[in-house]
C-alpha atoms as a PDB file:
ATOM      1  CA  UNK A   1       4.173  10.233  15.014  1.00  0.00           C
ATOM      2  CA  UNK A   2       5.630  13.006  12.447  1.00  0.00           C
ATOM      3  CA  UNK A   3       7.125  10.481   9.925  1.00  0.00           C
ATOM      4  CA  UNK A   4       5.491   6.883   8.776  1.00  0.00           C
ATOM      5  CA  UNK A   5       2.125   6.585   7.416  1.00  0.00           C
ATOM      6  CA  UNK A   6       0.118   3.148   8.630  1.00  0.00           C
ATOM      7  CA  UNK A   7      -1.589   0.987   6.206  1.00  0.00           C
ATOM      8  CA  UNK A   8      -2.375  -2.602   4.349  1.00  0.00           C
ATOM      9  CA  UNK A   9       0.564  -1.139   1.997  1.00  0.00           C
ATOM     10  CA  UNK A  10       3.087  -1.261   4.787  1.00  0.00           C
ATOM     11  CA  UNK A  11       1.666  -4.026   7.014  1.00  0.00           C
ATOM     12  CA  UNK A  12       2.582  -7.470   7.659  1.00  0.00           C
ATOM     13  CA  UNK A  13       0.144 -10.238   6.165  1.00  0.00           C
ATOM     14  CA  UNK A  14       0.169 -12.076   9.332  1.00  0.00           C
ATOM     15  CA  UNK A  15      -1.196  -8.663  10.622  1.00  0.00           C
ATOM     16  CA  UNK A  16      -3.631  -8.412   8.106  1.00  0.00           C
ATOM     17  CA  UNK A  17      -4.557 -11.798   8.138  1.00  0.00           C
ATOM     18  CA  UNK A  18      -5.333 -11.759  11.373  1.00  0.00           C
ATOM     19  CA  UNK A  19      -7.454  -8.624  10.928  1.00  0.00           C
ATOM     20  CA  UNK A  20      -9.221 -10.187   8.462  1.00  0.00           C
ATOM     21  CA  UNK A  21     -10.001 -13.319  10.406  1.00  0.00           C
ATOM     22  CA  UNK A  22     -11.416 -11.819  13.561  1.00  0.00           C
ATOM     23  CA  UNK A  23     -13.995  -9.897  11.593  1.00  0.00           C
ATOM     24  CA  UNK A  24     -15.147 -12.868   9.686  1.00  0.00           C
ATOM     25  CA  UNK A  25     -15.554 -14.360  13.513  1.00  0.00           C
ATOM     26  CA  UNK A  26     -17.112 -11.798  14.745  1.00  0.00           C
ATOM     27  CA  UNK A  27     -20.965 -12.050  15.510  1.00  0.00           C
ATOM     28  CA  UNK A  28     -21.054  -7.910  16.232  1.00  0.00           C
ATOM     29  CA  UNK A  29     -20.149  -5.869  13.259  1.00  0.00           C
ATOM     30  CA  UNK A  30     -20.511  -2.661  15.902  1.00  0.00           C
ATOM     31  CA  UNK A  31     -16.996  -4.105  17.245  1.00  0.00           C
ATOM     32  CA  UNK A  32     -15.370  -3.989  13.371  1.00  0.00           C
ATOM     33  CA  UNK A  33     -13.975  -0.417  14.345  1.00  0.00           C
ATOM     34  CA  UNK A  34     -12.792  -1.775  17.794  1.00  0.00           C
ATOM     35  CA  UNK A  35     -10.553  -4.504  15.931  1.00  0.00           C
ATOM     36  CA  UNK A  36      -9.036  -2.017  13.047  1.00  0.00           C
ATOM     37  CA  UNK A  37      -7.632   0.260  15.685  1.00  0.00           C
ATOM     38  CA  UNK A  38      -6.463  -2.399  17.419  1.00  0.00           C
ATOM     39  CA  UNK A  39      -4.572  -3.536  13.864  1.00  0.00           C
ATOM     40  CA  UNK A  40      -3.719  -0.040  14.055  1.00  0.00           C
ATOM     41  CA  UNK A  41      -1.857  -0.036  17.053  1.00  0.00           C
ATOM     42  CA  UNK A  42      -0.376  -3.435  16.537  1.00  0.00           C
ATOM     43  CA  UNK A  43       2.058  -1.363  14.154  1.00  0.00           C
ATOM     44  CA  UNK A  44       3.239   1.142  16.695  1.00  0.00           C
ATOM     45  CA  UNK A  45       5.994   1.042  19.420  1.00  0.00           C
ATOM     46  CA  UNK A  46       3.690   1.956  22.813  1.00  0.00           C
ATOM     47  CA  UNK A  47       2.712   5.431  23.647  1.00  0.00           C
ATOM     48  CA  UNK A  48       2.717   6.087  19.682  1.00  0.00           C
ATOM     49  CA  UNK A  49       0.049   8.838  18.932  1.00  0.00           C
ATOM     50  CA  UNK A  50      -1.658   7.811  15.723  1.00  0.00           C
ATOM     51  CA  UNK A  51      -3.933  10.304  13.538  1.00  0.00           C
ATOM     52  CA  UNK A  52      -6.603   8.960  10.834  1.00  0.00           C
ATOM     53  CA  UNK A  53      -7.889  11.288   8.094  1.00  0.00           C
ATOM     54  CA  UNK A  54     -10.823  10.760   5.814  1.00  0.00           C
ATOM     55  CA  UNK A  55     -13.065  14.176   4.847  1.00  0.00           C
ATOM     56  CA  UNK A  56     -16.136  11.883   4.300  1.00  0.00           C
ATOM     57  CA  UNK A  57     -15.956  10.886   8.453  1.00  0.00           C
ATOM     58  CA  UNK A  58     -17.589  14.246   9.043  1.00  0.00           C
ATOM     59  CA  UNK A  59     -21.049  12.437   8.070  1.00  0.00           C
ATOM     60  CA  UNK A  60     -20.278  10.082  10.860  1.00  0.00           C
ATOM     61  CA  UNK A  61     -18.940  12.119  13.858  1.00  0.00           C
ATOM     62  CA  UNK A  62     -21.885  10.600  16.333  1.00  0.00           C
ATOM     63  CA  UNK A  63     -20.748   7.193  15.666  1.00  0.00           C
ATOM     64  CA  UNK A  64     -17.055   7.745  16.029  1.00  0.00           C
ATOM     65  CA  UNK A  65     -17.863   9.394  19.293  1.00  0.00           C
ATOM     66  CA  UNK A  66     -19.506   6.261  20.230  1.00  0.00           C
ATOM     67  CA  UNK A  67     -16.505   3.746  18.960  1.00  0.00           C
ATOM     68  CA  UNK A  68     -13.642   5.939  19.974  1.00  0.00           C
ATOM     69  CA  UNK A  69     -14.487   8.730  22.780  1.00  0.00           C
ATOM     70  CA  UNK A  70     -11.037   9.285  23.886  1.00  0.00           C
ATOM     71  CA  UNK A  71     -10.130  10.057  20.723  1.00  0.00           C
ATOM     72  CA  UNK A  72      -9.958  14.123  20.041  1.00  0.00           C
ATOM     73  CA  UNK A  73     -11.468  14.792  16.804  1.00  0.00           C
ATOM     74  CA  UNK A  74     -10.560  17.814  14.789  1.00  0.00           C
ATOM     75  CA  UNK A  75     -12.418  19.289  11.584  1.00  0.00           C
ATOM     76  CA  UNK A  76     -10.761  21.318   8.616  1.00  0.00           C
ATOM     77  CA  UNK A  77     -13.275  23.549   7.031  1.00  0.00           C
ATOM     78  CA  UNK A  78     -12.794  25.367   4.077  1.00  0.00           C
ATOM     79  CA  UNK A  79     -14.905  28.106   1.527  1.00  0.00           C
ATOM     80  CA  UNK A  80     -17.600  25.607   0.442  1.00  0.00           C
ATOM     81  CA  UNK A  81     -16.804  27.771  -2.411  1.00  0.00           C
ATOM     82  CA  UNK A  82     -13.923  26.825  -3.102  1.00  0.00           C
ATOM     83  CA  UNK A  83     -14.265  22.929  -2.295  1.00  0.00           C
ATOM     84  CA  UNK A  84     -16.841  22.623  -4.552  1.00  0.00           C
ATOM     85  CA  UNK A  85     -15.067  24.321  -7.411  1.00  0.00           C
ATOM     86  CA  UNK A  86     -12.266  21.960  -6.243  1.00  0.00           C
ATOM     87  CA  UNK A  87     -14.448  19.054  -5.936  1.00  0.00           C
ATOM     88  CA  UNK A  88     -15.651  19.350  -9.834  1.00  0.00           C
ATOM     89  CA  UNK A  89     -12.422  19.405 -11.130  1.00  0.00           C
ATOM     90  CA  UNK A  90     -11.463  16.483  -9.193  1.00  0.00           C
ATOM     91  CA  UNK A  91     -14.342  14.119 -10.224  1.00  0.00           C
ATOM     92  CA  UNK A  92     -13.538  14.519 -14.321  1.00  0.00           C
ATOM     93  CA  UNK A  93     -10.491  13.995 -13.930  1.00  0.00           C
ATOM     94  CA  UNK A  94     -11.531  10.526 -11.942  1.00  0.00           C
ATOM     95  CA  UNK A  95     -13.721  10.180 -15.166  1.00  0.00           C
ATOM     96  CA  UNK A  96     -11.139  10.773 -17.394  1.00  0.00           C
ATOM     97  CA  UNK A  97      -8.905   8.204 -15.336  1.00  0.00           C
ATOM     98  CA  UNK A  98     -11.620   5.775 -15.619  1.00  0.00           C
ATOM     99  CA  UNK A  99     -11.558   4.839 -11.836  1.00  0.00           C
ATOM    100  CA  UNK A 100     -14.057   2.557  -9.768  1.00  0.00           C
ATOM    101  CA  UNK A 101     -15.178   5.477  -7.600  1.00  0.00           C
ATOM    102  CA  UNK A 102     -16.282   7.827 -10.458  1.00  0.00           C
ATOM    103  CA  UNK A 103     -18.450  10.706  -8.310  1.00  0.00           C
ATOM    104  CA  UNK A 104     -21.915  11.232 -10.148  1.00  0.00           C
ATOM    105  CA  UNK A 105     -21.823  14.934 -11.832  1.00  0.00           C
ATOM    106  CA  UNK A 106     -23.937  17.128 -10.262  1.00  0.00           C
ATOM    107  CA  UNK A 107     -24.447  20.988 -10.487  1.00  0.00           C
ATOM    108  CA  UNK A 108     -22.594  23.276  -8.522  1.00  0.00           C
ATOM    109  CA  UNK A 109     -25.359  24.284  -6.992  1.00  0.00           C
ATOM    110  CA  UNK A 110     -26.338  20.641  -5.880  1.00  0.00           C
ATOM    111  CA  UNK A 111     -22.460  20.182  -4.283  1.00  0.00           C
ATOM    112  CA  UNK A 112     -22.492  23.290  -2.729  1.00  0.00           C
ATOM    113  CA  UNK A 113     -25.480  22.363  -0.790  1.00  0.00           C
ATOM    114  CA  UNK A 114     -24.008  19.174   0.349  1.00  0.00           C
ATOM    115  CA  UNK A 115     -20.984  20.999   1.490  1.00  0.00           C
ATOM    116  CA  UNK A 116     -23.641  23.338   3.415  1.00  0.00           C
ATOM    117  CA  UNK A 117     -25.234  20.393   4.971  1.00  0.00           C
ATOM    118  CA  UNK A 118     -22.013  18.719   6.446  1.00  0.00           C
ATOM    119  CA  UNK A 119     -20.970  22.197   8.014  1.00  0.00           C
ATOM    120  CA  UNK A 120     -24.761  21.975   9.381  1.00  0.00           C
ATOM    121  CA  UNK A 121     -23.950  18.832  10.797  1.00  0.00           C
ATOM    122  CA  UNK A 122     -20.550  19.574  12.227  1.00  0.00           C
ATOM    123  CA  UNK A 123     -22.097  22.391  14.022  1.00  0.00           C
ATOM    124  CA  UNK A 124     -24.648  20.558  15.871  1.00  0.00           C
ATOM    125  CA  UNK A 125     -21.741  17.670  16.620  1.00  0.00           C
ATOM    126  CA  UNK A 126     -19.600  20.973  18.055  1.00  0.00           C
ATOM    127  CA  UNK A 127     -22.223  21.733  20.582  1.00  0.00           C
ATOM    128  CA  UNK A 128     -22.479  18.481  22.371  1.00  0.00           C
ATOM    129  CA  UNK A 129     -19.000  17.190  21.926  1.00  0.00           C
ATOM    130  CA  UNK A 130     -15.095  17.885  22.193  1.00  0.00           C
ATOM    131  CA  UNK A 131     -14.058  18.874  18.751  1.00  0.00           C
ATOM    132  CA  UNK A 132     -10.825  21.154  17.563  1.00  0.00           C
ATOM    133  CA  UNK A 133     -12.154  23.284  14.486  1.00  0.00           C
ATOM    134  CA  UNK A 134      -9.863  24.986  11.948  1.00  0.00           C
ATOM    135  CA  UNK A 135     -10.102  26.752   8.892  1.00  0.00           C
ATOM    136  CA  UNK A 136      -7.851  25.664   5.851  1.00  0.00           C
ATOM    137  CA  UNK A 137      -7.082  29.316   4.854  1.00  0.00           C
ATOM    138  CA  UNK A 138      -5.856  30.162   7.983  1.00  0.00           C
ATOM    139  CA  UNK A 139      -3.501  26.639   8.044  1.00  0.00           C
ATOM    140  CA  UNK A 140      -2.270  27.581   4.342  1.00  0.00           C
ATOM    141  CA  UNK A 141      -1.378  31.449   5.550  1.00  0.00           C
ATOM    142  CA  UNK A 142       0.247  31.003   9.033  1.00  0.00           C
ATOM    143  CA  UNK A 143       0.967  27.124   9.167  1.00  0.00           C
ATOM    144  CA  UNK A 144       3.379  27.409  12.003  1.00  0.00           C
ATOM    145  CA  UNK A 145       1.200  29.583  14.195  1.00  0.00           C
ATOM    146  CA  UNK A 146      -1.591  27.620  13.308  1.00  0.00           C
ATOM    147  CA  UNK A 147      -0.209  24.039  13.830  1.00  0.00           C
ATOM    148  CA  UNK A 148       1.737  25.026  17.217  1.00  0.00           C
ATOM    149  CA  UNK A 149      -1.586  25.876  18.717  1.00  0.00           C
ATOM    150  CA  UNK A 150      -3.350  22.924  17.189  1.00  0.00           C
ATOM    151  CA  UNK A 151      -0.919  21.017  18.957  1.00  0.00           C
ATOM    152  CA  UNK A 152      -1.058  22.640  21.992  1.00  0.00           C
ATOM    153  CA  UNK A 153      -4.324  22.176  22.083  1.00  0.00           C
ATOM    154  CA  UNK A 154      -4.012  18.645  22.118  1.00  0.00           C
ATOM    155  CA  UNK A 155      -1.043  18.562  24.939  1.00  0.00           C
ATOM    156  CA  UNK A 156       1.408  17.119  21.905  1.00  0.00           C
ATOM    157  CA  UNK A 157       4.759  18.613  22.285  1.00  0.00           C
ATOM    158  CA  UNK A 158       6.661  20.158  19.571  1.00  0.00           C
ATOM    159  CA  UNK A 159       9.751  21.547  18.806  1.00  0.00           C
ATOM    160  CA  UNK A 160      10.092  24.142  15.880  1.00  0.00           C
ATOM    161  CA  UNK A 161      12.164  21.419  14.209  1.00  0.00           C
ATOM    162  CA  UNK A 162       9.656  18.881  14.177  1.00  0.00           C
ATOM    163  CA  UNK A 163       7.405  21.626  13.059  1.00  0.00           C
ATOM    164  CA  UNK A 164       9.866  22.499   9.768  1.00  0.00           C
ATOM    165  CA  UNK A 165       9.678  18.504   9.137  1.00  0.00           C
ATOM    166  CA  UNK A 166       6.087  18.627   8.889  1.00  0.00           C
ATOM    167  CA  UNK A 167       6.103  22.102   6.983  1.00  0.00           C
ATOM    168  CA  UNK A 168       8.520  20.644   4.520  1.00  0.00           C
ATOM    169  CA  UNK A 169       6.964  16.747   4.135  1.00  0.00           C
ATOM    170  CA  UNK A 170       3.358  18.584   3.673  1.00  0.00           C
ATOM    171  CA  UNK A 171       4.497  21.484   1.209  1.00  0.00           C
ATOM    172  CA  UNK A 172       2.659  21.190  -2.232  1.00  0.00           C
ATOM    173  CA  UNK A 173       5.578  21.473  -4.229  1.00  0.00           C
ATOM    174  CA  UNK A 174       6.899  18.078  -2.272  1.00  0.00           C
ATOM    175  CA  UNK A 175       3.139  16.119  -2.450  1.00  0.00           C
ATOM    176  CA  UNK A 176       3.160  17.184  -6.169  1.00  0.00           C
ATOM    177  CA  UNK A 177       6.799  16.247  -7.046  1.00  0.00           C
ATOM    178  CA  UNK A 178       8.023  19.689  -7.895  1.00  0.00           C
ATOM    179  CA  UNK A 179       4.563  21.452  -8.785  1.00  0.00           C
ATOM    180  CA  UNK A 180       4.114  25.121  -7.767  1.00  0.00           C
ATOM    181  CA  UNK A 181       0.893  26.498  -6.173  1.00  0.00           C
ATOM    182  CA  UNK A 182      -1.363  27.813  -8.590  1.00  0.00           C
ATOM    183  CA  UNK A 183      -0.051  25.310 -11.106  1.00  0.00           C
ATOM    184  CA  UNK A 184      -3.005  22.977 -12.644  1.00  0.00           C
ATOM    185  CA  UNK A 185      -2.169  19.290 -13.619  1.00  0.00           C
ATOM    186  CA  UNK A 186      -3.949  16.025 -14.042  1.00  0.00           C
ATOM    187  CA  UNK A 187      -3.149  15.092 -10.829  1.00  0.00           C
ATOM    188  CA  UNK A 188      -5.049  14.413  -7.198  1.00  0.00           C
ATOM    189  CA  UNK A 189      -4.140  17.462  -5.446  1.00  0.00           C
ATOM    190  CA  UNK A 190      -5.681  20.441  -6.922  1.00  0.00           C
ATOM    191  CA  UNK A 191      -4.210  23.822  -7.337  1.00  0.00           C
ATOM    192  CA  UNK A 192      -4.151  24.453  -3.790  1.00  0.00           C
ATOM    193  CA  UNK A 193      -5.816  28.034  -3.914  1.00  0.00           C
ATOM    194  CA  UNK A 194      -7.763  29.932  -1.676  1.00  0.00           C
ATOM    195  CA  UNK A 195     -10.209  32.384  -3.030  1.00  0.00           C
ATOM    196  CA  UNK A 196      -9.996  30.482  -6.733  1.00  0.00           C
ATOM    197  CA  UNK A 197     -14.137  30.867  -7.314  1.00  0.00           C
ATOM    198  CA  UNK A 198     -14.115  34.689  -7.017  1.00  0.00           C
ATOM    199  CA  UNK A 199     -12.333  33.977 -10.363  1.00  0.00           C
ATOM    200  CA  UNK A 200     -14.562  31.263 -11.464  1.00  0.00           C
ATOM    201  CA  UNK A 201     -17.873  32.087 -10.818  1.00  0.00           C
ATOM    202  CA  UNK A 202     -19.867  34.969 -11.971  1.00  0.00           C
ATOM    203  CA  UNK A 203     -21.393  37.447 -10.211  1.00  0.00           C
ATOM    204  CA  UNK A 204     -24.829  35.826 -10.745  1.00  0.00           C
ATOM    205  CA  UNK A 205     -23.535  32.314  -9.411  1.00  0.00           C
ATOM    206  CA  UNK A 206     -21.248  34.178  -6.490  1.00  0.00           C
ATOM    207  CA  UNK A 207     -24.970  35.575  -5.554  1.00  0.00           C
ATOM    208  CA  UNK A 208     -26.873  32.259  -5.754  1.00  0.00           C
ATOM    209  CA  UNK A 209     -23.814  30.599  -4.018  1.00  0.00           C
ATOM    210  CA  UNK A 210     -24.180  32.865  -1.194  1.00  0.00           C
ATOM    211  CA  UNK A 211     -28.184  32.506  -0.985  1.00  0.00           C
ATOM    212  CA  UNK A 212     -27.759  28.321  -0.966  1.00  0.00           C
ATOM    213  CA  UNK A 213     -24.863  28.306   1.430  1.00  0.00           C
ATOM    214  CA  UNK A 214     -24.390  31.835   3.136  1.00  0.00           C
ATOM    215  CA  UNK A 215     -25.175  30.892   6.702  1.00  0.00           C
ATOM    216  CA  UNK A 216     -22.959  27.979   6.868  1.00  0.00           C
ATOM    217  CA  UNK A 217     -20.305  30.129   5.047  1.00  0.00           C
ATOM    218  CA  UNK A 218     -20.763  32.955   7.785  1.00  0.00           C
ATOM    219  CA  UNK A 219     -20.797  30.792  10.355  1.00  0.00           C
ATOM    220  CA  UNK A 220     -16.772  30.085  10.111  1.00  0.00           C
ATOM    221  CA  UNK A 221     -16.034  33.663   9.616  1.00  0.00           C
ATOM    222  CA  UNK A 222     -15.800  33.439   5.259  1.00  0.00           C
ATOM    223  CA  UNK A 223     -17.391  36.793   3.922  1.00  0.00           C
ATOM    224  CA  UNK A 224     -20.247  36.943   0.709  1.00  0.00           C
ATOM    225  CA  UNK A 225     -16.914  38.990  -1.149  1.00  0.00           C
ATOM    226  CA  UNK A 226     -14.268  36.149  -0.844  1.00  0.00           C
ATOM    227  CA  UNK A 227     -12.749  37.705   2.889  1.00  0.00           C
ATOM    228  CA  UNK A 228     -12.222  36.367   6.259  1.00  0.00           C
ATOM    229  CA  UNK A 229     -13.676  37.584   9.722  1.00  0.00           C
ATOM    230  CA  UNK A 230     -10.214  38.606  11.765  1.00  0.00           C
ATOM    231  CA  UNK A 231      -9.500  36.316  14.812  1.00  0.00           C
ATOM    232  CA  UNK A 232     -11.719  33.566  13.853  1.00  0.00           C
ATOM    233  CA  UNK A 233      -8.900  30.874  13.905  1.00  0.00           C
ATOM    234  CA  UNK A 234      -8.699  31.843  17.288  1.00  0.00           C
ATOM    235  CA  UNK A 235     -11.825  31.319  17.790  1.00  0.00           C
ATOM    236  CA  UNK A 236     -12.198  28.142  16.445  1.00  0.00           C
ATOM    237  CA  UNK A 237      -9.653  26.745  18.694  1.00  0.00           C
ATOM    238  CA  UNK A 238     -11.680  27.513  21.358  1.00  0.00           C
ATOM    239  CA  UNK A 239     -14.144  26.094  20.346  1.00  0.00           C
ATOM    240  CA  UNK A 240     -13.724  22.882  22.237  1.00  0.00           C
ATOM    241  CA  UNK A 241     -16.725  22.027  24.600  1.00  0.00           C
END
């Protein structure tokens, strides 16, 4: 499905009701996950491919595996650098908005090493299970290269127009209503910029981020100088076991 988003937003109440009601019933909170994708699919004509994203499901890929198995799983990485830069700026302003999920500060040093220790733990889920792996960089620089082969990957077909559709509903300048790349604002989505912390940190904090988080960093082809290792996209697609 390249249009419609699903959601309590755009559901019926009888749906949700119903939802609602067979978890209260239920005896076997293991089967919770069961019953939301079955809401889920309640929504869509048959045969309708649905797609779920959360970035904190990463902590939970062993699990999912055991709820959904037939469901192919794929992982965006990107520069723990750069996340975490991206990460601070988004919890103040969550402060500053006064919302009920207001993140804890912590050091950069302190996020970066969470970031390290999800990549730590996507690695060990890659060995043992089928997972599509892609790097955010290489989505932002060749999106239509990138996202055909994602989608070949998962036997999807495509059409270069449906591909434009998703190009142009995805763009930054559309998700930020008219906002151009590079462009800071109080708003959810960040600057969308790859490399930002070889501007942001100093060569002293570059060095300890690489000691903290180097091997993870490696590991998905980003360099200690802010590069990328050629033909690892590639190689991430293969990376299905």
């Amino acid at each position: 499905c390249y249009t419609g988003t699903l959601g309590f937003g755009n559901s019926t109440r009888l749906a949700l009701t119903d939802l609602l009601d067979t978890i209260k019933e239920s005896d076997d909170m293991s089967q919770v996950p069961h019953f939301f994708f079955e809401y889920l699919q309640g929504q869509c004509e048959p045969g309708t491919r649905i797609s779920q994203k959360a970035a904190d499901q990463v902590m939970c890929l062993r699990q999912l595996e055991q709820v959904s198995p037939q469901s192919r799983k794929i992982a965006i990485v990107r520069d723990g650098r750069d996340a975490t830069i991206s990460a601070t700026h988004y919890g103040e302003l969550m402060r500053k908005w006064d919302t009920p999920w207001i993140p804890a500060r912590r050091s950069f040093t302190s996020q970066l090493r969470s970031w390290a220790q999800r990549i730590r733990l996507l690695s060990d889920y890659a060995r043992d299970h089928n997972i599509l792996i892609l790097r955010y960089e290489d989505l932002k620089r060749d999106f239509f290269g990138m996202t055909n082969a994602l989608f070949n990957a998962l036997d999807i077909p495509t059409s270069q127009g449906q591909l434009l559709q998703i190009h142009q509903r995805t763009d930054f300048s559309t998700v930020t209503q008219g906002r151009s790349p590079r462009q800071a604002a109080e708003h959810i989505v960040r600057k969308g910029v790859i490399g930002e912390w070889t501007s942001v940190l100093s060569d002293r904090d570059a060095e300890l981020a690489w000691k903290v988080a180097g091997a993870e960093l490696e590991r998905y082809g980003y360099t200690r100088n802010g590069g990328y290792i050629d033909g690892a996209n590639e190689q991430l697609l293969q990376a299905r076991r």
